[in-house]
N, C-alpha and C. Protein backbone atom coordinates (compact mmCIF):
# COMPACT_ATOMS: atom_id res chain seq x y z
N UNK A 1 -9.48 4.13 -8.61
CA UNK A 1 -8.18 4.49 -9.16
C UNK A 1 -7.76 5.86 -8.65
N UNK A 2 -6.65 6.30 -8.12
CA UNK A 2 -5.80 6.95 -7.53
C UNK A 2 -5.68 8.05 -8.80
N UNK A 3 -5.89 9.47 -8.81
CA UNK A 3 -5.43 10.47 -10.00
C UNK A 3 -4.15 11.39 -8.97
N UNK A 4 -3.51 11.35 -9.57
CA UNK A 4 -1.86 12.31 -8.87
C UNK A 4 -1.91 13.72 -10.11
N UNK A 5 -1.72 14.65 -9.35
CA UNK A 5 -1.69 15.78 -10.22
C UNK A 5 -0.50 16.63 -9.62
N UNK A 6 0.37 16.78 -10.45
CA UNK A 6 1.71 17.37 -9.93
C UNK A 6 1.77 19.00 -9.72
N UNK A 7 2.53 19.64 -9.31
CA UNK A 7 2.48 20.96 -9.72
C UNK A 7 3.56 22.06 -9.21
N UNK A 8 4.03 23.18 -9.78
CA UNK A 8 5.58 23.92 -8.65
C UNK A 8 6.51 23.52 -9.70
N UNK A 9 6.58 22.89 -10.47
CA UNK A 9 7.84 22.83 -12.02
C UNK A 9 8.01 24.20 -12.49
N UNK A 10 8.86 24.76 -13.14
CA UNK A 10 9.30 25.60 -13.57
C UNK A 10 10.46 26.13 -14.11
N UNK A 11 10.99 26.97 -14.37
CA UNK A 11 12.45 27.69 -15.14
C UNK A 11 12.78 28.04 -13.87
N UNK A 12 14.21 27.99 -13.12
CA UNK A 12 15.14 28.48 -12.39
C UNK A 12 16.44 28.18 -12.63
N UNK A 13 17.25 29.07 -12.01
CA UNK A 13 18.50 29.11 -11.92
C UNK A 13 18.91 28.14 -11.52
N UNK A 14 20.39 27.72 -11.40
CA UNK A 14 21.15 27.08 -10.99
C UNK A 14 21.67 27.72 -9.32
N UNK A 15 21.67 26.42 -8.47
CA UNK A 15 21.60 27.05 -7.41
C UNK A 15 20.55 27.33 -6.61
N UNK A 16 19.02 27.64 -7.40
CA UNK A 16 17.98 27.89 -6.73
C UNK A 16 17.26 26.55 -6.10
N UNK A 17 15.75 26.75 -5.67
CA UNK A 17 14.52 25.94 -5.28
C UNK A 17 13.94 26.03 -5.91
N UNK A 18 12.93 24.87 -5.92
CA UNK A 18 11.92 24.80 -6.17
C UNK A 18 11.18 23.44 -5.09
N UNK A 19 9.91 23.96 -4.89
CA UNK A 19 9.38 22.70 -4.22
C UNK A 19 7.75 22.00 -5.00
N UNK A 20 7.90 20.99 -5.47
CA UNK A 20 7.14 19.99 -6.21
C UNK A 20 5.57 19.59 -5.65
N UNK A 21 4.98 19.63 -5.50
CA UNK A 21 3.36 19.10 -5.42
C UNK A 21 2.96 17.77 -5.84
N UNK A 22 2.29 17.17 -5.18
CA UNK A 22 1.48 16.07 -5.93
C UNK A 22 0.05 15.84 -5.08
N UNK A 23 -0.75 16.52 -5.66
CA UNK A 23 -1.90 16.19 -4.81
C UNK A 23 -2.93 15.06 -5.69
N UNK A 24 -3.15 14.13 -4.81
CA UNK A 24 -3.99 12.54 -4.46
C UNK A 24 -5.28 12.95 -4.76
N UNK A 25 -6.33 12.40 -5.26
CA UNK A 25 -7.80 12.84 -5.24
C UNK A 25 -8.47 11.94 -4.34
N UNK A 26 -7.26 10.90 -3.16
CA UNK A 26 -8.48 10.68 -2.16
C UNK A 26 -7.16 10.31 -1.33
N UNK A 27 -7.57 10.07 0.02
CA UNK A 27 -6.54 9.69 1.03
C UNK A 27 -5.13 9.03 0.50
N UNK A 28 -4.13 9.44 0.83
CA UNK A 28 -2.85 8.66 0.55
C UNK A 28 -2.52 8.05 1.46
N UNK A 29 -3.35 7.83 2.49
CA UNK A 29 -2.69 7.12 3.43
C UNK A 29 -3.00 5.90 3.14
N UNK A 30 -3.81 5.38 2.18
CA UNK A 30 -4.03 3.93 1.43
C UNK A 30 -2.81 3.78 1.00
N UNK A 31 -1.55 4.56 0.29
CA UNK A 31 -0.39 4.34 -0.93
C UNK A 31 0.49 3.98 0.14
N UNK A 32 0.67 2.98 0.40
CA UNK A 32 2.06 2.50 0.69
C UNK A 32 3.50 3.06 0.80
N UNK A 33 3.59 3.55 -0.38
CA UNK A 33 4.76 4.65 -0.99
C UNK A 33 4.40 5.30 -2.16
N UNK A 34 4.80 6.79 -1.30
CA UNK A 34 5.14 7.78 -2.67
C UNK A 34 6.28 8.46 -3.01
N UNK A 35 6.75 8.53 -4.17
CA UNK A 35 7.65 8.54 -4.85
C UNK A 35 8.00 9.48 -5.72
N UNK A 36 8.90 10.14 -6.26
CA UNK A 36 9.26 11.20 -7.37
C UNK A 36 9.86 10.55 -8.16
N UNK A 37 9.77 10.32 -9.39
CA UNK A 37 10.78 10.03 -10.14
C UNK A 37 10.91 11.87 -11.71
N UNK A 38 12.07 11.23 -12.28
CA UNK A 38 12.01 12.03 -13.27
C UNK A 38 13.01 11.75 -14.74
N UNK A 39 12.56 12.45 -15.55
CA UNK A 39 12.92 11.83 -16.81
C UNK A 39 13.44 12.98 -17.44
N UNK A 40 14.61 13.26 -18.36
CA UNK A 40 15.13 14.05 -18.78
C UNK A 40 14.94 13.50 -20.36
N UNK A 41 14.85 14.16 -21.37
CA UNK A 41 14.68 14.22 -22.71
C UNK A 41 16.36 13.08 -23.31
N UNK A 42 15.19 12.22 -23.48
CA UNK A 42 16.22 11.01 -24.51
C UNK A 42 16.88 9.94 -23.56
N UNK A 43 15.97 10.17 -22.31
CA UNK A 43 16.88 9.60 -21.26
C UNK A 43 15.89 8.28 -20.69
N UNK A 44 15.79 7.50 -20.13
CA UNK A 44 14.82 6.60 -19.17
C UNK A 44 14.65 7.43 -17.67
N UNK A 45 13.55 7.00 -17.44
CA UNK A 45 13.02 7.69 -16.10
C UNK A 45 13.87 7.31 -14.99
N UNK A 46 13.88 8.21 -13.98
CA UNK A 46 14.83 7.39 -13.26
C UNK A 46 14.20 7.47 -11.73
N UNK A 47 14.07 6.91 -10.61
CA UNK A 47 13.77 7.24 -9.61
C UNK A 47 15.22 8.29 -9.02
N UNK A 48 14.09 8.96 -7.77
CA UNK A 48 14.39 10.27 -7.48
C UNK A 48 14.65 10.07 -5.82
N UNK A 49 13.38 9.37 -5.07
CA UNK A 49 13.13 9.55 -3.89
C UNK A 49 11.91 8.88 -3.73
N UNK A 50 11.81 8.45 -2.50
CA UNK A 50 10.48 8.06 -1.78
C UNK A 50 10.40 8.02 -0.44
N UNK A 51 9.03 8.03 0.18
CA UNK A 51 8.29 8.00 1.39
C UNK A 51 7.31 6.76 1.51
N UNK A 52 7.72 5.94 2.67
CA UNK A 52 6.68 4.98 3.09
C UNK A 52 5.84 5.81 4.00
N UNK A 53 4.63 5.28 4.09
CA UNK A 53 3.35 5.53 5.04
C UNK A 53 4.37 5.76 6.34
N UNK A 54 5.36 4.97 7.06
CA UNK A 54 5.84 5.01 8.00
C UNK A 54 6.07 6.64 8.12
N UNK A 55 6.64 7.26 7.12
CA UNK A 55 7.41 8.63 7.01
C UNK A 55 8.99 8.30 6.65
N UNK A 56 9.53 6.85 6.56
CA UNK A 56 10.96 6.48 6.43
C UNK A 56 10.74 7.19 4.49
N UNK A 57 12.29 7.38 4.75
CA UNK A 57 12.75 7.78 3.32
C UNK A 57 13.70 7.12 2.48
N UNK A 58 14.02 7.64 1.20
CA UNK A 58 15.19 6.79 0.70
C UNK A 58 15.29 8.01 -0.48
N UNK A 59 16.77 8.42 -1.08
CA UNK A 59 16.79 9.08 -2.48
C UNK A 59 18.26 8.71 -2.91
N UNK A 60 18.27 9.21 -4.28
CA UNK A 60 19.42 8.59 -5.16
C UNK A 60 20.12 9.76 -4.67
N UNK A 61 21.53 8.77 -4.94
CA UNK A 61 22.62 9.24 -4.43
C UNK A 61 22.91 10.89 -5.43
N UNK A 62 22.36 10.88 -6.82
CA UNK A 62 22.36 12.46 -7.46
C UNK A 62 21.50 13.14 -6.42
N UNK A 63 20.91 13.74 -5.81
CA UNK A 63 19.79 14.55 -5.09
C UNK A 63 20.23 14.32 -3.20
N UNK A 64 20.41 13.51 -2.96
CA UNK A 64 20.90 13.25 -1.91
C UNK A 64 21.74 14.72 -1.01
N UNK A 65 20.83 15.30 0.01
CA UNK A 65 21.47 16.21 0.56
C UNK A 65 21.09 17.66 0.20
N UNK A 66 20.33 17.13 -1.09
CA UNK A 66 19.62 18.62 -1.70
C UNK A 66 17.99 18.58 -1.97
N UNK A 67 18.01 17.66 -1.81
CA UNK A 67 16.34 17.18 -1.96
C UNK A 67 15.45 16.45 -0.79
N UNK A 68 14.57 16.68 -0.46
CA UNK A 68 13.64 16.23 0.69
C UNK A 68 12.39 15.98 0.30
N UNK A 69 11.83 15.34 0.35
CA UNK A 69 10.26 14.24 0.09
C UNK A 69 9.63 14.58 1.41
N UNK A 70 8.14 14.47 1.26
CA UNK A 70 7.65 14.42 2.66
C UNK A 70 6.03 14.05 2.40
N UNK A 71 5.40 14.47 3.05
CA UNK A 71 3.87 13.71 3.04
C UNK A 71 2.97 14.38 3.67
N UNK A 72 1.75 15.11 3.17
CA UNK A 72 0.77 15.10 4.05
C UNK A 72 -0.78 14.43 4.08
N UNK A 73 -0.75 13.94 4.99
CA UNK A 73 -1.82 12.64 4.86
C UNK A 73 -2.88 13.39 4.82
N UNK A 74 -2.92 14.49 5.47
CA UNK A 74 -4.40 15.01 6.23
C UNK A 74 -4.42 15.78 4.39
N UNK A 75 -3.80 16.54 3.85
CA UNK A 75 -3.72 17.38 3.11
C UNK A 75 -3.84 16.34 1.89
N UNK A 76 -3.51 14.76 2.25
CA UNK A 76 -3.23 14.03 0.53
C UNK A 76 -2.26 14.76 -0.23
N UNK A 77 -1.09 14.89 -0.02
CA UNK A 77 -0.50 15.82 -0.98
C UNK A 77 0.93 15.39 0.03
N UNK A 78 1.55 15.05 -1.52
CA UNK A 78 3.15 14.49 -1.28
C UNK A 78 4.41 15.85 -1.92
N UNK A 79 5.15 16.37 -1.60
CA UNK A 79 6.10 17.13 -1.66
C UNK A 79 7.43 16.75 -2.42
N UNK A 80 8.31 17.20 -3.13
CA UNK A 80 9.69 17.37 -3.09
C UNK A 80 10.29 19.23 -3.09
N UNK A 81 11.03 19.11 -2.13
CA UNK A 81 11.38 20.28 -2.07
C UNK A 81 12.84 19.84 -2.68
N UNK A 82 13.37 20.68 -3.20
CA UNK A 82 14.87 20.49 -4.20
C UNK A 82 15.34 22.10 -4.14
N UNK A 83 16.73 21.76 -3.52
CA UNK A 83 17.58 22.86 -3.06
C UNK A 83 18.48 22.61 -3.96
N UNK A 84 19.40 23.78 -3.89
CA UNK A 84 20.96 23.72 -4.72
C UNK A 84 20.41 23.26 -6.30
N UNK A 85 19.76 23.49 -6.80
CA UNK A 85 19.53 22.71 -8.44
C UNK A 85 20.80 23.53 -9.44
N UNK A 86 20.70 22.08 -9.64
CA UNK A 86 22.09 22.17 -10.88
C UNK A 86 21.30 21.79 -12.27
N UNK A 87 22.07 22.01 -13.40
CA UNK A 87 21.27 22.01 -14.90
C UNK A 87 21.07 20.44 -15.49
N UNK A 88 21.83 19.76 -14.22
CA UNK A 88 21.61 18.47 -14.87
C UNK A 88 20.39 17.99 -13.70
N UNK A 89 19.30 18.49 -13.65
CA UNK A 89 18.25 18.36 -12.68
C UNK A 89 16.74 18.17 -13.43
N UNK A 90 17.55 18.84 -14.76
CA UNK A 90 16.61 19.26 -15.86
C UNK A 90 15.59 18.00 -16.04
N UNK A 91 14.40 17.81 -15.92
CA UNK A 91 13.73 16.88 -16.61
C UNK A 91 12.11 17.33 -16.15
N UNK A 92 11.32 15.98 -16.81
CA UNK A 92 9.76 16.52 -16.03
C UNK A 92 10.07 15.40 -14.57
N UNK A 93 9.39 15.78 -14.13
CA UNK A 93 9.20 15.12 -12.63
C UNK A 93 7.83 14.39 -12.59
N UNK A 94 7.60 13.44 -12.24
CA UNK A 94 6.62 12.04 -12.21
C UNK A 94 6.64 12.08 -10.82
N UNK A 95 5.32 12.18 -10.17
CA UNK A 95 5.20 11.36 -8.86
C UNK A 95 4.08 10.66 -8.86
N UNK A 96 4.56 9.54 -8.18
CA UNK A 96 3.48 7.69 -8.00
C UNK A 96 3.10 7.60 -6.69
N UNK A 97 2.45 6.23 -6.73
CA UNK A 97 1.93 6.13 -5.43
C UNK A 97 1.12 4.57 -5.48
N UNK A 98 1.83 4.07 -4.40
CA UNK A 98 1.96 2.55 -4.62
C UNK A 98 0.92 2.38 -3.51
N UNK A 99 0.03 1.25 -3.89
CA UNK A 99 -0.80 0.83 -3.57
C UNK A 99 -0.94 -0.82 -4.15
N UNK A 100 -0.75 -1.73 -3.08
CA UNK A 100 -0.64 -3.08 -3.50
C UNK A 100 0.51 -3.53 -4.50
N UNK A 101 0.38 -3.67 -5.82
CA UNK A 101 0.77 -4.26 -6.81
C UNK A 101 1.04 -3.01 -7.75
N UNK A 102 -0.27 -2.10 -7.09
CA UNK A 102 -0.51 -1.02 -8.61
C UNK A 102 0.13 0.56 -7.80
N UNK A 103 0.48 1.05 -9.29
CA UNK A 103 1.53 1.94 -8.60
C UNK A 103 1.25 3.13 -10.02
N UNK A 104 0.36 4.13 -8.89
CA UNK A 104 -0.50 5.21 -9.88
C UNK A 104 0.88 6.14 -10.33
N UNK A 105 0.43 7.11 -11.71
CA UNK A 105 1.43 8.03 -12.15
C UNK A 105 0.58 9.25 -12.29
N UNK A 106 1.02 10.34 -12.20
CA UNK A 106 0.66 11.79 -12.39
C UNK A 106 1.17 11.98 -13.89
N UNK A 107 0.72 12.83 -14.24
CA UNK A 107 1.28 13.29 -16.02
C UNK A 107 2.45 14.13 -15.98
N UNK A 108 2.98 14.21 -14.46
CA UNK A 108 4.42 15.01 -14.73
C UNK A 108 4.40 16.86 -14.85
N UNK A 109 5.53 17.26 -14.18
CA UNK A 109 5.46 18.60 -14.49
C UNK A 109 7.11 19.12 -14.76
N UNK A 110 7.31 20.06 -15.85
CA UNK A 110 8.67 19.76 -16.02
C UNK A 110 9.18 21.34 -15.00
N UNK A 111 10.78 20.81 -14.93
CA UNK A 111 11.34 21.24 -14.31
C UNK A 111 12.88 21.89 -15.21
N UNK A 112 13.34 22.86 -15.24
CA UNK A 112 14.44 23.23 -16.01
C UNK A 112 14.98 24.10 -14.86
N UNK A 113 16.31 23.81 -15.43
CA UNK A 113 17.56 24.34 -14.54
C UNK A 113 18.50 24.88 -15.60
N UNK A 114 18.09 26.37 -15.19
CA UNK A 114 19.55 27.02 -16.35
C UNK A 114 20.46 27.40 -15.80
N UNK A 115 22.23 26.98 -16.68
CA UNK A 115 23.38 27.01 -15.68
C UNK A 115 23.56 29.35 -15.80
């Protein structure tokens, strides 16, 4: 079983960065896809972004242009870097990692954006 441990959440401004962590406790180059999602208080989780093994990408049209995913295989450790954050960015951040059928979760690290 795959353990994801997130990390880089924090209090910032509006406008600022932050860049996200998720380090794998064994090769990710087994996960198929990894993924960010995130969940804001009272809300359903929502996907964020992802990376296939290929290196191809995909993110929701909110983050789109301000956010970048990436991968390091050698390192096991998946990224979101998030530019321009606005207050509606606010939530904890979840990153997975798909493997077959099964599709591991990290315990999340939250993220706040004050306007």
């Amino acid at each position: 079983q795959v353990q994801l441990v997130e990390s880089g959440g924090g209090l910032v401004q509006a406008g600022g960065s932050l860049r996200l962590s998720c380090a794998a406790s064994e090769s990710i180059f087994s996960l198929n896809v990894m993924g960010w999602y995130r969940q804001a208080p009272g809300k359903q989780r929502d996907w964020v972004a992802h990376i296939n093994r290929d290196g191809s990408t995909k993110y929701a049209d909110s983050v789109k242009g301000r956010f970048t995913i990436s991968r390091d295989n050698a390192k096991n450790t998946a990224f979101l870097q998030m530019n321009s954050l606005k207050p509606e960015d606010t939530a904890v951040y979840y990153c997975s990692g798909l493997r077959g059928v099964t599709n591991y979760w990290g315990q999340g690290t939250q993220v706040t954006v004050s306007s």
